[in-house]
Protein backbone atom coordinates (compact mmCIF):
# COMPACT_ATOMS: atom_id res chain seq x y z
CA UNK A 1 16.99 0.92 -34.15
CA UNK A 2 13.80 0.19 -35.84
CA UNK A 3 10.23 0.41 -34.74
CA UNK A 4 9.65 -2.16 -33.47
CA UNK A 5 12.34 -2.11 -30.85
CA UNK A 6 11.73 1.65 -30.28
CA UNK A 7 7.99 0.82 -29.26
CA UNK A 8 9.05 -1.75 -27.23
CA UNK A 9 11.25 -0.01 -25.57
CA UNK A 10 8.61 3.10 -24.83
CA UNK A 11 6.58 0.02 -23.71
CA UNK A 12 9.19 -0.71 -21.28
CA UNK A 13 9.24 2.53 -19.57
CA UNK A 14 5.89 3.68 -19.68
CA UNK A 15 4.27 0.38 -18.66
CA UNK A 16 5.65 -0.16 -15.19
CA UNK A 17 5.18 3.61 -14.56
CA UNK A 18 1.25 3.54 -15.45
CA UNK A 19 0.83 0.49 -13.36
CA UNK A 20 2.39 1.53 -10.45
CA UNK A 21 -0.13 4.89 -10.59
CA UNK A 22 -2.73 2.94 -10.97
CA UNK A 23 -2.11 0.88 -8.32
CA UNK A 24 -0.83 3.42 -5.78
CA UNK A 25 -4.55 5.34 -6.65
CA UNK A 26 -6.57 2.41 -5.82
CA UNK A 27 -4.32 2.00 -2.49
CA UNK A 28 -4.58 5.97 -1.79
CA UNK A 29 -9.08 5.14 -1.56
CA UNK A 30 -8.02 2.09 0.45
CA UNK A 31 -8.08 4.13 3.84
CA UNK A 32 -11.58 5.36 2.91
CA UNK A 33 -12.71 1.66 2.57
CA UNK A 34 -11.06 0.49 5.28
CA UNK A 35 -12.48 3.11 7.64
CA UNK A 36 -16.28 2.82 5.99
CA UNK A 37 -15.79 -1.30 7.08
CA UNK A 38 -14.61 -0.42 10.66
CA UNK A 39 -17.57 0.97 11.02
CA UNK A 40 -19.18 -2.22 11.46
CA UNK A 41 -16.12 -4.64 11.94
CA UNK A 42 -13.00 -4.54 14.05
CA UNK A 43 -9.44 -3.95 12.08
CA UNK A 44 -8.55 -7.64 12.46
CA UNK A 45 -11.71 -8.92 11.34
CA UNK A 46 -12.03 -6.40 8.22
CA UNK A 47 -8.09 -7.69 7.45
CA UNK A 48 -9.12 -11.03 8.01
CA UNK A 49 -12.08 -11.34 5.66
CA UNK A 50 -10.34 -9.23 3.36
CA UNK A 51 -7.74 -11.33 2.94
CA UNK A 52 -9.10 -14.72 3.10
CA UNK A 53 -11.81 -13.60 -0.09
CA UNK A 54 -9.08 -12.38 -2.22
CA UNK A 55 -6.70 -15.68 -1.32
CA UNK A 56 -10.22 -17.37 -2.22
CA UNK A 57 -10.05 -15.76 -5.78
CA UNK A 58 -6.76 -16.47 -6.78
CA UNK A 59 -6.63 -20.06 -5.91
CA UNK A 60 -9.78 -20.52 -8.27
CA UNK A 61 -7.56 -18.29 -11.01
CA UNK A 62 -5.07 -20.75 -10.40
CA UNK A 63 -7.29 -23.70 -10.43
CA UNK A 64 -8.80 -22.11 -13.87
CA UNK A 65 -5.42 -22.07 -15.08
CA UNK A 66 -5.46 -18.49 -15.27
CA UNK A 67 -2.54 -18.11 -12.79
CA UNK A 68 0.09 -20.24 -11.52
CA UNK A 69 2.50 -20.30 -8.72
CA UNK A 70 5.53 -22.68 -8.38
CA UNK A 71 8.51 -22.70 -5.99
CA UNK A 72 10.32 -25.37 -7.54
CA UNK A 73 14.13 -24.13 -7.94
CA UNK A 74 13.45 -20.83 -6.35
CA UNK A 75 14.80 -19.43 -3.42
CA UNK A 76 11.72 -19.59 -0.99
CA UNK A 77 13.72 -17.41 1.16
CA UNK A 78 13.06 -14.03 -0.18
CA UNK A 79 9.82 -14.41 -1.09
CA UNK A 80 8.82 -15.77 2.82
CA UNK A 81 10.44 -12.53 3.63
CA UNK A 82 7.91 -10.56 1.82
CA UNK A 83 4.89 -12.24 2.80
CA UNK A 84 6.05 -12.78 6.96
CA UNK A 85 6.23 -8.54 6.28
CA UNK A 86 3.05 -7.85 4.99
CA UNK A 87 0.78 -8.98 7.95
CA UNK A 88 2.73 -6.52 10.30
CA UNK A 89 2.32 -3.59 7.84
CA UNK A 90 -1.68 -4.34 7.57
CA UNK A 91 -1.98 -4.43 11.08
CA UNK A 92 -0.17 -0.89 11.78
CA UNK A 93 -1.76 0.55 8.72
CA UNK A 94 -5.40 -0.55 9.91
CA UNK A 95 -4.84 0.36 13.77
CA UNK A 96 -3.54 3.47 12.24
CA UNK A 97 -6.71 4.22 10.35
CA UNK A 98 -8.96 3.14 13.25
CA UNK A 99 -6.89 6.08 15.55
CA UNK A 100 -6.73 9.07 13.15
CA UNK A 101 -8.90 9.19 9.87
CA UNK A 102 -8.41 8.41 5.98
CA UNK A 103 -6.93 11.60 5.24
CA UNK A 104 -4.24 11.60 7.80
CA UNK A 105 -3.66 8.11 7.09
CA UNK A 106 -2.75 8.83 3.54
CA UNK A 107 -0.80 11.64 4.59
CA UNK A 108 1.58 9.67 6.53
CA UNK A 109 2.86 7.76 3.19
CA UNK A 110 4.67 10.59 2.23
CA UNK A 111 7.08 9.85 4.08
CA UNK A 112 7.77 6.33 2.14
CA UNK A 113 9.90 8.26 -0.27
CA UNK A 114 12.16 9.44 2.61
CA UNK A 115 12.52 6.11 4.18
CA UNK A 116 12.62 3.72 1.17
CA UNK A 117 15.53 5.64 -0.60
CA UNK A 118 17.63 5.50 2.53
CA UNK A 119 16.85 1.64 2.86
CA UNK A 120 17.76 1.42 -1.06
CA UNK A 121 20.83 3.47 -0.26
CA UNK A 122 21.89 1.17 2.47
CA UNK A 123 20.90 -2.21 1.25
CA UNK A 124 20.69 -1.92 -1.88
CA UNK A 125 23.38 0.26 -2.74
CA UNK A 126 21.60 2.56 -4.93
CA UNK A 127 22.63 5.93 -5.23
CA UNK A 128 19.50 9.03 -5.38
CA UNK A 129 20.78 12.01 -7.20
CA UNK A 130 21.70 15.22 -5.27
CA UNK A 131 18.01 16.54 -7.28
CA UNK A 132 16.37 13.38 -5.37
CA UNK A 133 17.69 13.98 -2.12
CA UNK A 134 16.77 17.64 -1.56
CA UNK A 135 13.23 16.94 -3.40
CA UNK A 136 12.58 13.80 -1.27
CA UNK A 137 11.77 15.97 1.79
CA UNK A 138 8.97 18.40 0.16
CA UNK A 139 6.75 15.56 0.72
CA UNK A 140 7.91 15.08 4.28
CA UNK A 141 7.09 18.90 4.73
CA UNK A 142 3.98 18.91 3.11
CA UNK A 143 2.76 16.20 5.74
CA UNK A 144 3.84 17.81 8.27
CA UNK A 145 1.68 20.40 7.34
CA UNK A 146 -1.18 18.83 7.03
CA UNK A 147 -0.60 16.89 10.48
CA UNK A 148 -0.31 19.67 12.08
CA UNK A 149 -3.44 20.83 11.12
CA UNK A 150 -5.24 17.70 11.84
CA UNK A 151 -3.77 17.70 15.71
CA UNK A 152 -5.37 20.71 16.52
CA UNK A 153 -8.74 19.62 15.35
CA UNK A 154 -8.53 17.05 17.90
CA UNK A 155 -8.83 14.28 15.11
CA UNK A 156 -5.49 12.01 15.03
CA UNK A 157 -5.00 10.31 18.47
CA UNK A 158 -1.11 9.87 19.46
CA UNK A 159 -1.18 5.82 19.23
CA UNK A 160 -2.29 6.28 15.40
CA UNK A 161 0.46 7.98 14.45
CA UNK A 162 2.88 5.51 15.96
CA UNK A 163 1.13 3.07 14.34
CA UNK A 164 1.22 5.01 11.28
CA UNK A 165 4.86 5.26 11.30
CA UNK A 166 5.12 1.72 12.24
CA UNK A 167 3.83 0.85 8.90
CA UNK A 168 5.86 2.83 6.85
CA UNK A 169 8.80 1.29 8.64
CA UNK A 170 7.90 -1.29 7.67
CA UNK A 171 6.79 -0.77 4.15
CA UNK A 172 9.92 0.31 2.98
CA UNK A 173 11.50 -3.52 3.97
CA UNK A 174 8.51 -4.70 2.46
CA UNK A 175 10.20 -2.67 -1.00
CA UNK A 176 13.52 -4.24 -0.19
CA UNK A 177 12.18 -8.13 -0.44
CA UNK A 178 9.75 -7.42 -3.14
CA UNK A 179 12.72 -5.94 -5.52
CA UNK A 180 14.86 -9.06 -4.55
CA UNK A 181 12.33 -11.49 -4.99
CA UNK A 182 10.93 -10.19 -8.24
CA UNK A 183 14.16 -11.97 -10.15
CA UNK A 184 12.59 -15.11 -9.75
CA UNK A 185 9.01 -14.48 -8.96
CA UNK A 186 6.13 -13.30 -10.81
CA UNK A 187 3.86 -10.57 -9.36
CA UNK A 188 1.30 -12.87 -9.66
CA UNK A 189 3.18 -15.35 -7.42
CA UNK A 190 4.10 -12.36 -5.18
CA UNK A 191 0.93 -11.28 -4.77
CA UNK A 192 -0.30 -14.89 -4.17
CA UNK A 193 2.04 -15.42 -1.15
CA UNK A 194 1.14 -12.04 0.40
CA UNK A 195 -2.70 -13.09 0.38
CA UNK A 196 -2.50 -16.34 2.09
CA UNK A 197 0.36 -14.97 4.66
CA UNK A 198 -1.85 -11.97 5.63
CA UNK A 199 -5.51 -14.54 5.46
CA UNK A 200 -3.46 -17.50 8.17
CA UNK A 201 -2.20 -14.30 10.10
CA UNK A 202 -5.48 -12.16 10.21
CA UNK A 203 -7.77 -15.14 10.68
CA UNK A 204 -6.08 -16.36 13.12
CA UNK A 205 -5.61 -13.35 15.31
CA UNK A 206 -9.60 -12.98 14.44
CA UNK A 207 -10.79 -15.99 15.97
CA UNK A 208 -8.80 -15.94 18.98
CA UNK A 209 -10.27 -12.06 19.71
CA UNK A 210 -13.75 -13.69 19.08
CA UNK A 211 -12.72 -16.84 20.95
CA UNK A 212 -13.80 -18.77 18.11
CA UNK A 213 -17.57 -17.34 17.86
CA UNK A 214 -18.09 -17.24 13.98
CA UNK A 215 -21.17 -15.79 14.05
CA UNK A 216 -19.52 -12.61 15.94
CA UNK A 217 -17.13 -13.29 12.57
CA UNK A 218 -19.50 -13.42 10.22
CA UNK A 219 -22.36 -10.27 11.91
CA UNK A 220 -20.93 -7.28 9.81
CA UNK A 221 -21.73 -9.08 6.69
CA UNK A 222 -25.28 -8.59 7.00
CA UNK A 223 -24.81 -5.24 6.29
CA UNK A 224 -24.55 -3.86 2.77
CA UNK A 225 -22.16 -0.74 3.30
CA UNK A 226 -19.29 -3.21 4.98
CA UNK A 227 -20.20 -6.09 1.72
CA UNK A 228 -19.07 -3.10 -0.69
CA UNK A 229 -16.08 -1.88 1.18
CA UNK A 230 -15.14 -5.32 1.89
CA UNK A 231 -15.75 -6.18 -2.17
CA UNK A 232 -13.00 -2.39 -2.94
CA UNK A 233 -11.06 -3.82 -0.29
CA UNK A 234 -10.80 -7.64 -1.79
CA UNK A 235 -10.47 -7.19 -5.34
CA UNK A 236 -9.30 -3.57 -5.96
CA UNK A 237 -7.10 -2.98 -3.00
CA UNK A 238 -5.83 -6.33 -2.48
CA UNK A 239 -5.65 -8.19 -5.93
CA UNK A 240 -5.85 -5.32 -8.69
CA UNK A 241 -3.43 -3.15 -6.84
CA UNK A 242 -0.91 -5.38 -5.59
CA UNK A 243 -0.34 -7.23 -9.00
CA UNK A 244 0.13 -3.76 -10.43
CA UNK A 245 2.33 -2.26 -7.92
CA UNK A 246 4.57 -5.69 -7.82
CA UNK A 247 4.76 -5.92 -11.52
CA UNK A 248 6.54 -1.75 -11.38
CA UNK A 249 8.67 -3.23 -8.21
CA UNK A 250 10.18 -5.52 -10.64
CA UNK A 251 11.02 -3.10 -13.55
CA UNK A 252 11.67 -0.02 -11.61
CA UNK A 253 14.71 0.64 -9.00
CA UNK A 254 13.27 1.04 -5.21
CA UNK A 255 13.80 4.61 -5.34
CA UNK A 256 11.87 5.84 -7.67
CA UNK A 257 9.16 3.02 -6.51
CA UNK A 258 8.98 4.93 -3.02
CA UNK A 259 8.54 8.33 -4.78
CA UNK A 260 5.02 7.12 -5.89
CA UNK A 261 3.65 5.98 -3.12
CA UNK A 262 2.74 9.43 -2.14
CA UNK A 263 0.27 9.55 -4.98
CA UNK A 264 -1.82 7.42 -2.20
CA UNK A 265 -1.58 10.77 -0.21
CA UNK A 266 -3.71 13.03 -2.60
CA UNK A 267 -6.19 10.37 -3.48
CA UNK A 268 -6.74 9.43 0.53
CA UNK A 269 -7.06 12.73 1.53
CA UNK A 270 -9.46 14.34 -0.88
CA UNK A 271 -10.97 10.91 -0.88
CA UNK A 272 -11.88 11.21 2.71
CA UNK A 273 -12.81 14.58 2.46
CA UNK A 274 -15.09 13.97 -0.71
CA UNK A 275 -16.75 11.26 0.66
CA UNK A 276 -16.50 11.13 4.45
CA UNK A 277 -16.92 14.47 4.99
CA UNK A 278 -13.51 15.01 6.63
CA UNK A 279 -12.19 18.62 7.66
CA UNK A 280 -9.90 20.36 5.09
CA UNK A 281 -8.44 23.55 4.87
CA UNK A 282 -6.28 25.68 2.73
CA UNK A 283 -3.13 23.98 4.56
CA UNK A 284 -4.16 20.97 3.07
CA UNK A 285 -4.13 21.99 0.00
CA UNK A 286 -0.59 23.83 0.85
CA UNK A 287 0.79 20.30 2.17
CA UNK A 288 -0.76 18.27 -1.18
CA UNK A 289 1.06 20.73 -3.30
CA UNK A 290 4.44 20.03 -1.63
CA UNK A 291 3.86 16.46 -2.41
CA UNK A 292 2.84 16.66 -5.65
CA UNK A 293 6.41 18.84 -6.43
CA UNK A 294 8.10 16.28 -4.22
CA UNK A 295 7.32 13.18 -6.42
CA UNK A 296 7.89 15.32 -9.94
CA UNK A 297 11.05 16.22 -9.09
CA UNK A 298 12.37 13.23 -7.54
CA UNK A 299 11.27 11.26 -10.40
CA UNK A 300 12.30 12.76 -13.47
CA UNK A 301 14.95 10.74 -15.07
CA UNK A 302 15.03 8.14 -12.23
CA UNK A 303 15.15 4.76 -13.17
C-alpha cells in the first residue's frame, strides 16, 4: 500500500471521528444558549426563529451555488423520515430545558448510547461487542448520579425529565433515518431538509400561540443577550453542527455514533455551571467521569 492510500485511509477514519466531536461540543453549549434565549422568548418561538434564520442561510448558500440539494431519483422517503423527526425531538429537548436546567439537560444524553445501540441492534442489525455492552451503561450510571443530585436541590421539575427522555427516544430514530438516508443524500441536503421541516413546524406552532401577533414574535429581538444566543443557536448549533454530525452519521455505524453524543454531557454541564452559575458538586464530577470511561471504552475499535 503506498502513501498515498495509507493517508487516505487515516483520512477516512480520523475525519468523521473529529467532526462528529466537534459537532457533538457545539450541541453539548446548545442547552446553555437555548436557556440564555428563554429568558426572553418562549421555547417555540426561540425554535422557531432559530430555525427559520438558519433555513434563511442555506437557501442563499444554495442560491450562491455554494450548496445544492436535489431529489431527483432519490428515495424522498427516508429522508421525509428524518426531517418529520426532528421537529418532535426540538420540541422535547427545548420543553426539557425550560423544566430542569442546561446541566441536567446535557446529562440526560447519556443515555443516547444505551438507546441508539439497542435501536441499531434491532433495526439495523448491528451487533455491539460484549466490551460495548457492559461499557454502554457507565454513562447511564454516571447520569443517574448526577440526577440524583440535581432532584434534591429542587432544580429539575418531573415534566422535564419526561420530556427529556422523550427526546432521546426520539433521537435515537432520528440516528436510524439519518444512517439510511445518508446512501443517497448529502449532509448538506440532510441538514437542508431538517431546517425547513423544523422552520414550517416551529413557525407555525409560533403564530398560532401568538394568534398571529408578530410583533409579540418579533419583541425578544430587541434585546441583545437573546440576538447572540439566537446567532450560537442559528449558525453553530443548527448549521455548523448538524453538517458535521450528519457527515460522521454517514461514515460511521450508529453505534459508535450514539457513544458520542455524551460528549454533549460534559460540555452542557460545566457549560452551565461556568457560565450560568449552576450548582455542582463533587457527584458531578463522579457522574462526568463515568461518562467519560463510558464513551472510551465503548468506542475503541468500533466502527
Amino acid at each position: 500500500m503506498n502513501k498515498l492510500s495509507i493517508c487516505q485511509e487515516q483520512r477516512e477514519r480520523v475525519l468523521p471521528v473529529l467532526s462528529i466531536c466537534i459537532g457533538q461540543v457545539i450541541w453539548g453549549f446548545s442547552y446553555l444558549f437555548t436557556r440564555i434565549a428563554q429568558r426572553w422568548a418562549s421555547p417555540d418561538v426561540v425554535l422557531s426563529m432559530r430555525f427559520l434564520a438558519a433555513t434563511l442561510i442555506m437557501t442563499a448558500l444554495i442560491l450562491c451555488g455554494k450548496g445544492s440539494f436535489s431529489l431527483k431519483g432519490k428515495n424522498f422517503r427516508v429522508l421525509l423520515g428524518l426531517a418529520l423527526l426532528e421537529p418532535p425531538y426540538y420540541f422535547f429537548e427545548s420543553y426539557g430545558v425550560y423544566y430542569s436546567n442546561a446541566t441536567f439537560a446535557g446529562t440526560v444524553m447519556a443515555f443516547a448510547p444505551v438507546v441508539g445501540i439497542a435501536a441499531a441492534v434491532v433495526f439495523l442489525g448491528e451487533r455491539p461487542s460484549r466490551r460495548q455492552k457492559i461499557f454502554c451503561l457507565l454513562p447511564t450510571a454516571g447520569v443517574i448520579i448526577m440526577t440524583a443530585v440535581g432532584s434534591s436541590m429542587g432544580i429539575i421539575k418531573p415534566l422535564g425529565v419526561v420530556f427529556l427522555f422523550a427526546s432521546q427516544i426520539v433521537a435515537a430514530a432520528m440516528k436510524l433515518f439519518n444512517k439510511k438516508s445518508s446512501e443517497e443524500f448529502s449532509a448538506f441536503e440532510r441538514t437542508y431538509a431538517i431546517m425547513i421541516s423544523n422552520a414550517i413546524i416551529f413557525t407555525t406552532k409560533s403564530m398560532i400561540d401568538l394568534r398571529g401577533n408578530i410583533h409579540a414574535y418579533v419583541e425578544p429581538l430587541k434585546n441583545t443577550e437573546y440576538v447572540f444566543a439566537l446567532i450560537m443557536l442559528c449558525v453553530f448549533c443548527g448549521i455548523v453542527a448538524n453538517l458535521l454530525v450528519n457527515y460522521a452519521c454517514g461514515m460511521m455505524s450508529v453505534t459508535k455514533i450514539s457513544t458520542f453524543s455524551t460528549i454533549a454531557t460534559i460540555c452542557s454541564a460545566f457549560g452551565g455551571v461556568l457560565l450560568l452559575h449552576e450548582p455542582i458538586t463533587w457527584m458531578t464530577f463522579l457522574g462526568s467521569a463515568l461518562i467519560i470511561v463510558g464513551i472510551w471504552q465503548v468506542t475503541r475499535n468500533a466502527t
